[in-house]
N, C-alpha and C. Protein backbone atom coordinates (compact mmCIF):
# COMPACT_ATOMS: atom_id res chain seq x y z
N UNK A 1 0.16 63.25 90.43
CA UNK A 1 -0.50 63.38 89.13
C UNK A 1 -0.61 61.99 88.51
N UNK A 2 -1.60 61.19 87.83
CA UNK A 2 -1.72 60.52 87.50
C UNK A 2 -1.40 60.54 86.08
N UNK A 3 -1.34 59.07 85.30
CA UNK A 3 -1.02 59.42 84.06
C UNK A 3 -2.11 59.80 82.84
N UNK A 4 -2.41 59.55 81.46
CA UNK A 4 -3.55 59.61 80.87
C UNK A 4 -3.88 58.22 80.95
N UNK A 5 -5.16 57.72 80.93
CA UNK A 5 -5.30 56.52 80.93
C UNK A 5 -4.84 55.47 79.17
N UNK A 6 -4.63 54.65 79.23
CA UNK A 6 -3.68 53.66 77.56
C UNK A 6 -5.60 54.14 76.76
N UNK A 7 -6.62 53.76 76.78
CA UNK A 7 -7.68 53.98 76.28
C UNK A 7 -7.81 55.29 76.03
N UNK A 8 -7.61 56.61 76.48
CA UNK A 8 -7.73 57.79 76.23
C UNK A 8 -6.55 57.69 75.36
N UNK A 9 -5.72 57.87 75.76
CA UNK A 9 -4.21 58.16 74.32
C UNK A 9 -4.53 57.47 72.94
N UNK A 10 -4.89 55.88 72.98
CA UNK A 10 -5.05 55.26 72.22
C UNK A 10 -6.26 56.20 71.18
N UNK A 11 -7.36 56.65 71.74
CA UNK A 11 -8.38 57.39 70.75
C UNK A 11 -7.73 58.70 70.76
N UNK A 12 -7.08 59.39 71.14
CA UNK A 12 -6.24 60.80 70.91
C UNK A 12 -5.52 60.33 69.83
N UNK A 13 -4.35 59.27 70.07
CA UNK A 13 -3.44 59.12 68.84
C UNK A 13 -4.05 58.51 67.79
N UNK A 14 -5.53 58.44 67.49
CA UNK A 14 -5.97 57.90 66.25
C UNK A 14 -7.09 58.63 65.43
N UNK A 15 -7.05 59.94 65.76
CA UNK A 15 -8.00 61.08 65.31
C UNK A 15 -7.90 60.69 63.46
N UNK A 16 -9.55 60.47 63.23
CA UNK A 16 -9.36 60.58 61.70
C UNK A 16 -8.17 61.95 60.84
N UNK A 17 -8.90 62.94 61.46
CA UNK A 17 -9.21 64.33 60.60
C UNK A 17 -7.62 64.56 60.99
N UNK A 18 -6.97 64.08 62.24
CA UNK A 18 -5.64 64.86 62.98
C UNK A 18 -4.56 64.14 61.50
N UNK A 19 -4.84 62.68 61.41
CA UNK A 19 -3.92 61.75 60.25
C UNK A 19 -4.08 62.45 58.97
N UNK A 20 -5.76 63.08 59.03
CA UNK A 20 -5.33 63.54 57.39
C UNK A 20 -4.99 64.53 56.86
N UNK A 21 -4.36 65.57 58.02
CA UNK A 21 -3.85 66.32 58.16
C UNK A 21 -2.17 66.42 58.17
N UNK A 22 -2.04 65.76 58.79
CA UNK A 22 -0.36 64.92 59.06
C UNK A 22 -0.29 65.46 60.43
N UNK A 23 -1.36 65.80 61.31
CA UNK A 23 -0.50 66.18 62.67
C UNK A 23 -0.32 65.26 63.57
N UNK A 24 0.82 65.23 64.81
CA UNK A 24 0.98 64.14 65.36
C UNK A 24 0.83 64.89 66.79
N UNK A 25 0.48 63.65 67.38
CA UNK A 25 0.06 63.89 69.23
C UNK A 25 2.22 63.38 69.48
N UNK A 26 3.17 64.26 70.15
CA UNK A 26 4.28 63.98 70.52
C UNK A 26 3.95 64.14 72.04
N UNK A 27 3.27 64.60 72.21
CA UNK A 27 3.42 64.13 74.35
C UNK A 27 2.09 64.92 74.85
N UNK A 28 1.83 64.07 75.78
CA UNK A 28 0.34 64.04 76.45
C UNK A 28 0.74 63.75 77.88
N UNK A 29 0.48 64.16 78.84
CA UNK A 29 0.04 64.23 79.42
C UNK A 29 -1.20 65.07 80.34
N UNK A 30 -1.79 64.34 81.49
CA UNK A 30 -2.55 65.17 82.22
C UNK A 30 -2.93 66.84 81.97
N UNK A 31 -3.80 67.29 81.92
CA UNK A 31 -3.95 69.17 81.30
C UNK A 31 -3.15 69.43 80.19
N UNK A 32 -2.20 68.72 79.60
CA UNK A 32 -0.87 69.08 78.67
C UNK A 32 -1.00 68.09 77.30
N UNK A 33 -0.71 68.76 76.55
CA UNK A 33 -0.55 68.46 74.82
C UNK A 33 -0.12 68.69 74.46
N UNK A 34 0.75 68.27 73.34
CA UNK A 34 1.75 68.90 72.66
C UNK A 34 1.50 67.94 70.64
N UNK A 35 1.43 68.80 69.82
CA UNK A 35 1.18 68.16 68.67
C UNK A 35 2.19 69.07 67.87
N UNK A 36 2.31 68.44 66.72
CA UNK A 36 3.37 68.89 65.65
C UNK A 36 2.44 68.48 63.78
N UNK A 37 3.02 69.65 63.58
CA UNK A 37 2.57 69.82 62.12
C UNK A 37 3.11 70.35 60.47
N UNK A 38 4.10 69.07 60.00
CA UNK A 38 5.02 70.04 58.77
C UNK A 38 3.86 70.73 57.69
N UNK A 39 4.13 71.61 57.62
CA UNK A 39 4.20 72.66 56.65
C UNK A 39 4.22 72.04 55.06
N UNK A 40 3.05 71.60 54.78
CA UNK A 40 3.00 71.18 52.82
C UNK A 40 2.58 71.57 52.18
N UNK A 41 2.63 71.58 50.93
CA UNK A 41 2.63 72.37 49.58
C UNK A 41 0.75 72.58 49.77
N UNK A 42 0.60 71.05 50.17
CA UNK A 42 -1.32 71.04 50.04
C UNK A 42 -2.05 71.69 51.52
N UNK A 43 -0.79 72.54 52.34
CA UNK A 43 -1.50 72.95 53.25
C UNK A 43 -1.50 74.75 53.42
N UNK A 44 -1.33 75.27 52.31
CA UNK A 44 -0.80 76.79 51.68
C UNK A 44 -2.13 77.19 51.00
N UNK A 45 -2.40 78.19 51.18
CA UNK A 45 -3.52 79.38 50.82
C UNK A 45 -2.83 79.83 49.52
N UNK A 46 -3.51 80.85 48.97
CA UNK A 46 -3.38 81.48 47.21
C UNK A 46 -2.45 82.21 47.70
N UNK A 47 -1.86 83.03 48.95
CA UNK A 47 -0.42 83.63 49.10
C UNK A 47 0.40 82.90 48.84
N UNK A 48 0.06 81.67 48.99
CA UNK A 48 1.60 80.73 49.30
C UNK A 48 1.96 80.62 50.47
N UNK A 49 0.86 80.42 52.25
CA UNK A 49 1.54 80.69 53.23
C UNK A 49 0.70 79.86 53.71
N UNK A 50 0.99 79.25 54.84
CA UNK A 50 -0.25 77.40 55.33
C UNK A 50 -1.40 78.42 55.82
N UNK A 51 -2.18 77.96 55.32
CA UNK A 51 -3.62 78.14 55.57
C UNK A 51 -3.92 78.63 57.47
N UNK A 52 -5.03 79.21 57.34
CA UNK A 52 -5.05 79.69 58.93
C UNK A 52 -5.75 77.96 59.22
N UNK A 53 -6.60 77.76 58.44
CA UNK A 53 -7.40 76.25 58.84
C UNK A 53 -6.80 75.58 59.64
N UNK A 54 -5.30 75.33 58.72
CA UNK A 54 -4.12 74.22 58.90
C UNK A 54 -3.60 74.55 60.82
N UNK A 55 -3.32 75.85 60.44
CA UNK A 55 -3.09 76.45 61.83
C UNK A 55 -3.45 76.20 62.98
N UNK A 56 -4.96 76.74 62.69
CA UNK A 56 -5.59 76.34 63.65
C UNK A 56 -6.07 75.22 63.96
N UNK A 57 -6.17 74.19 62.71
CA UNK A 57 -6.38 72.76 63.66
C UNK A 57 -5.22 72.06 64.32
N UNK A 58 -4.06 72.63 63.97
CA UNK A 58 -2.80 72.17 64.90
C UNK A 58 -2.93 72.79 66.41
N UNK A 59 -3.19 73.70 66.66
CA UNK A 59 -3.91 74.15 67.60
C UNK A 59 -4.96 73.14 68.63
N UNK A 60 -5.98 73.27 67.63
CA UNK A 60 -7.15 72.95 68.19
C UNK A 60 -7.21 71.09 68.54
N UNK A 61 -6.17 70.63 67.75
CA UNK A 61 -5.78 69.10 68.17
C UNK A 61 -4.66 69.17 69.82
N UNK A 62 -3.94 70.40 69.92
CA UNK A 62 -3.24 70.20 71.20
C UNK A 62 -4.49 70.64 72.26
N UNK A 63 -5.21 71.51 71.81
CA UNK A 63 -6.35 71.79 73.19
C UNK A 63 -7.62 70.58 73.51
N UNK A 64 -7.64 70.20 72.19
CA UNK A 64 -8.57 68.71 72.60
C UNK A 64 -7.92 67.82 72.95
N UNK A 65 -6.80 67.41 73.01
CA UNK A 65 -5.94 66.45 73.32
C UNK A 65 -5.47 66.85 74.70
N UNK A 66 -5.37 68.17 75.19
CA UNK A 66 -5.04 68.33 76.70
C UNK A 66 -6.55 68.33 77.05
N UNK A 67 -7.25 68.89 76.96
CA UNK A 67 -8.63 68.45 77.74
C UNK A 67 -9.60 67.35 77.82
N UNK A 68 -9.14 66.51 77.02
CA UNK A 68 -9.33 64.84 76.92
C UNK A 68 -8.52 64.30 77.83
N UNK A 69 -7.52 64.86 78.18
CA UNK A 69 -6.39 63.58 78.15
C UNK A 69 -6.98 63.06 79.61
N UNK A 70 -7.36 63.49 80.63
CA UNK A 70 -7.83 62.79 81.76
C UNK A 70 -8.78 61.72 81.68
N UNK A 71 -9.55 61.46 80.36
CA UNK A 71 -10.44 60.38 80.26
C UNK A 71 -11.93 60.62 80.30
N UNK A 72 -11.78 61.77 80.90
CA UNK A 72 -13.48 62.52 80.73
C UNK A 72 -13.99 62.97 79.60
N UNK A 73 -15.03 63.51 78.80
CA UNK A 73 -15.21 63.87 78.08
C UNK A 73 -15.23 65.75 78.12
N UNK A 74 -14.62 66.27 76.95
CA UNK A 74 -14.73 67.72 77.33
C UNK A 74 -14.98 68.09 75.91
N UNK A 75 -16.17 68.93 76.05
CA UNK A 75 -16.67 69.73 74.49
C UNK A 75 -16.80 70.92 74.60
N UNK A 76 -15.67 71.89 73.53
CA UNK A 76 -15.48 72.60 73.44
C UNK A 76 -16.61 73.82 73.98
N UNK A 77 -16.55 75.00 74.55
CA UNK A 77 -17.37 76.15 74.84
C UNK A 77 -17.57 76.72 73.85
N UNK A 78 -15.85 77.37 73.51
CA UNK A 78 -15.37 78.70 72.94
C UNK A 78 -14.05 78.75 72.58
N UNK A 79 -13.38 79.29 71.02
CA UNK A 79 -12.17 79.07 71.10
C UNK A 79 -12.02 80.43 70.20
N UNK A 80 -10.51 80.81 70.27
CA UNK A 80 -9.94 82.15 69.61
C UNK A 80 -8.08 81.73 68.92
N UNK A 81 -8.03 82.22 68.25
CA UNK A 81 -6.84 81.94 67.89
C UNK A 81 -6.47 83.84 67.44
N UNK A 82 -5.31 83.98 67.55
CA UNK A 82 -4.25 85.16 67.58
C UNK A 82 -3.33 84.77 66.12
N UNK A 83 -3.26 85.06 64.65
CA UNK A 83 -1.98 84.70 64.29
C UNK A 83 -0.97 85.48 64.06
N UNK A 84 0.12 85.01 64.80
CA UNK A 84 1.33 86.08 64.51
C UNK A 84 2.23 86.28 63.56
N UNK A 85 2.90 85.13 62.69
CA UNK A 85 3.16 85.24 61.96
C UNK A 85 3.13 83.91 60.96
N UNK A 86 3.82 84.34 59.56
CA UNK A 86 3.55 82.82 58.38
C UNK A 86 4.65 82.44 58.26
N UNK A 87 4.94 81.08 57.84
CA UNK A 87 6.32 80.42 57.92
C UNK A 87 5.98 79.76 56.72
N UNK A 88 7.07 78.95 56.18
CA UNK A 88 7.34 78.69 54.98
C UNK A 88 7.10 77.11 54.86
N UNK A 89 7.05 76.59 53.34
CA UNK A 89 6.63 75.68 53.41
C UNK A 89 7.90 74.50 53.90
N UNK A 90 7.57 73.56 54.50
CA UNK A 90 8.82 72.49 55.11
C UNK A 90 8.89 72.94 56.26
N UNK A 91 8.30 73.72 57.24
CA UNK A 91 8.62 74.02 58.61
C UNK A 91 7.86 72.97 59.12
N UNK A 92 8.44 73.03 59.98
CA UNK A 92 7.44 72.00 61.15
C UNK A 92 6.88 73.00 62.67
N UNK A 93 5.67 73.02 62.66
CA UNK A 93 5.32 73.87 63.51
C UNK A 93 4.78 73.06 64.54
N UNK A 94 4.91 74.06 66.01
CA UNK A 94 4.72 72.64 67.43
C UNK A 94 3.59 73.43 68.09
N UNK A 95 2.17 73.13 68.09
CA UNK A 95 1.26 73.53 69.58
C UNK A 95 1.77 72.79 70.37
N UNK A 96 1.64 73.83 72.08
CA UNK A 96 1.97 73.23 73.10
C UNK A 96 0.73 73.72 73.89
N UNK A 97 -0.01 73.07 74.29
CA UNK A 97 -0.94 73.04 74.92
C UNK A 97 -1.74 72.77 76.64
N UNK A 98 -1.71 74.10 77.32
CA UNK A 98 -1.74 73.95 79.19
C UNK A 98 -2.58 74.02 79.32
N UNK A 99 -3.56 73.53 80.46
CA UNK A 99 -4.44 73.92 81.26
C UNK A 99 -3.95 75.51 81.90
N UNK A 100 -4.92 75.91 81.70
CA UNK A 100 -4.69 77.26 82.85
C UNK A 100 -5.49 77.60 84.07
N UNK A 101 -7.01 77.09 83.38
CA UNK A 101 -7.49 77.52 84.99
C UNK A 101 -8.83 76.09 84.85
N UNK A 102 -9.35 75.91 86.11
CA UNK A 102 -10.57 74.87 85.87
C UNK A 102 -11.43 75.38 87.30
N UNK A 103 -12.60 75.28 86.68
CA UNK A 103 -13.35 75.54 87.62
C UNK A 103 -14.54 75.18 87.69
N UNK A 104 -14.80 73.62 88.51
CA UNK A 104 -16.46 73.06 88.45
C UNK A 104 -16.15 72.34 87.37
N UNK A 105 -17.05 72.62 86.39
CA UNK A 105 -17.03 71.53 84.84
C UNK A 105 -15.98 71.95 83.60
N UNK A 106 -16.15 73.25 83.91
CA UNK A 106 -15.62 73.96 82.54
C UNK A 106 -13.76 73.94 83.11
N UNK A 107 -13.06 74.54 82.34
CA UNK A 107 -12.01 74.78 82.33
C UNK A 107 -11.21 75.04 81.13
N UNK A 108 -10.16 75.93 81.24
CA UNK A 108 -9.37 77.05 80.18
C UNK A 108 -7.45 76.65 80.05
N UNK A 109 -7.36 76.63 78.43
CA UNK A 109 -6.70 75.73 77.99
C UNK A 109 -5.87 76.83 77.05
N UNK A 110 -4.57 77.56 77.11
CA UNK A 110 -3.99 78.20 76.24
C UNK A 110 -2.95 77.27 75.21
N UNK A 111 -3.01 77.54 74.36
CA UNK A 111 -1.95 76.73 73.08
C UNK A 111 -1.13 77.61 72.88
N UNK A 112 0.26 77.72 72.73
CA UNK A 112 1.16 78.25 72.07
C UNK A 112 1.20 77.38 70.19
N UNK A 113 1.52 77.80 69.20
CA UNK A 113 2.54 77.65 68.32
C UNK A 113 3.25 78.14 67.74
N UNK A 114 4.37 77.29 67.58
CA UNK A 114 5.69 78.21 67.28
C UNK A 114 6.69 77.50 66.57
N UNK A 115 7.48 78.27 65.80
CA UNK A 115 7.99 77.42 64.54
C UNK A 115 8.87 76.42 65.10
N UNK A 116 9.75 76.12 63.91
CA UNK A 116 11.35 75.19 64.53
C UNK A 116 12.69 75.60 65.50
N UNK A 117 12.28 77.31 65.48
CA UNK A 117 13.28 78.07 65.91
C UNK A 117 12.50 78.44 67.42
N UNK A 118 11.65 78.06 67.80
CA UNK A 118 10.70 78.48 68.85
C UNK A 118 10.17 79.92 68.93
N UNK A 119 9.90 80.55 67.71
CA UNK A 119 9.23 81.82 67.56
C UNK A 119 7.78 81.59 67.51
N UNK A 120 6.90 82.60 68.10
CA UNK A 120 5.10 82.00 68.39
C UNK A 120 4.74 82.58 66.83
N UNK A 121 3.97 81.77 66.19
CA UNK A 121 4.04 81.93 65.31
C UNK A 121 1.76 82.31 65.67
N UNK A 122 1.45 81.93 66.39
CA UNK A 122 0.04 81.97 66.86
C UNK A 122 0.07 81.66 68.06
N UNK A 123 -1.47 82.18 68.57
CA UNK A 123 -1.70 81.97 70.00
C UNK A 123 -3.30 81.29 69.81
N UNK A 124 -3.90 80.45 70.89
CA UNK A 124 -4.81 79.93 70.88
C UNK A 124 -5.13 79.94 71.91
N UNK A 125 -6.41 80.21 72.08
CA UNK A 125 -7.08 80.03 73.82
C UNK A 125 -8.50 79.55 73.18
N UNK A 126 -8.62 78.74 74.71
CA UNK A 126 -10.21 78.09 74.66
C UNK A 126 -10.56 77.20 75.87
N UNK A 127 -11.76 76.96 75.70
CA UNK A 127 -12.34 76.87 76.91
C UNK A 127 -13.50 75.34 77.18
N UNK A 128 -13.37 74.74 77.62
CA UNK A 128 -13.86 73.16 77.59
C UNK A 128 -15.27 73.09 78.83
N UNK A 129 -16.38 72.16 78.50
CA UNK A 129 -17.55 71.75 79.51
C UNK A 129 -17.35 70.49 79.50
N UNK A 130 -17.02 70.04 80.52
CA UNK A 130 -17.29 68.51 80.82
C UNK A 130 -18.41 68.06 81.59
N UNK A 131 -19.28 67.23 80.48
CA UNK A 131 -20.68 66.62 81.22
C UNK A 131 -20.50 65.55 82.32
């Protein structure tokens, strides 16, 4: 397995939208992502519970970040998110992000996230075209 190339990580770890968010890229490699995201007051819906948005772009930063990470370009198909449950504010929540299947151009990318205690707090699947 090779590694990600320093030029691919370098534009993964410098996503405008990922910083103004507060999420962080913690490990990349090859098909694999892994990002982290605390839980803030400015990231809570009128319940009082983080936004699905928030959610899902913690998500959707570990599945672009595993389907980037080889250096190719990959744009999104199709994506779904599952949420299971809401956590409170100050958690720190972790997508972990696999390849699952590839085939030809396209290829399929499941995210777990799950709180501090490792409970899935959502599920994410989606699916990448590389030109």
């Amino acid at each position: 397995m090779t590694d990600v190339p320093d030029e691919t990580r370098e534009r993964i770890n410098t996503d405008p939208y990922c910083d103004t968010l507060g999420i962080d890229v913690v490990d990349l490699d090859p098909g694999f992502a892994r990002t982290e995201l605390t839980v803030t007051e400015g990231l809570l819906n009128f319940h009082g519970t983080p936004h699905g948005g928030a959610v899902y772009s913690l998500a959707d930063a570990a599945f672009a970040a595993a389907s980037n990470s080889r250096g190719d370009t990959a744009i999104a198909l199709e994506t779904n998110i599952s949420y299971l449950e809401a956590v409170d504010t100050g958690e720190t929540l972790a997508a972990t992000a696999e390849e699952t299947h590839v085939a030809g151009r396209t290829a399929e990318y499941e995210v777990v996230v799950t709180d501090e205690g490792g409970g899935r707090v959502a599920t994410f699947r989606g699916r990448v075209y590389r030109p």
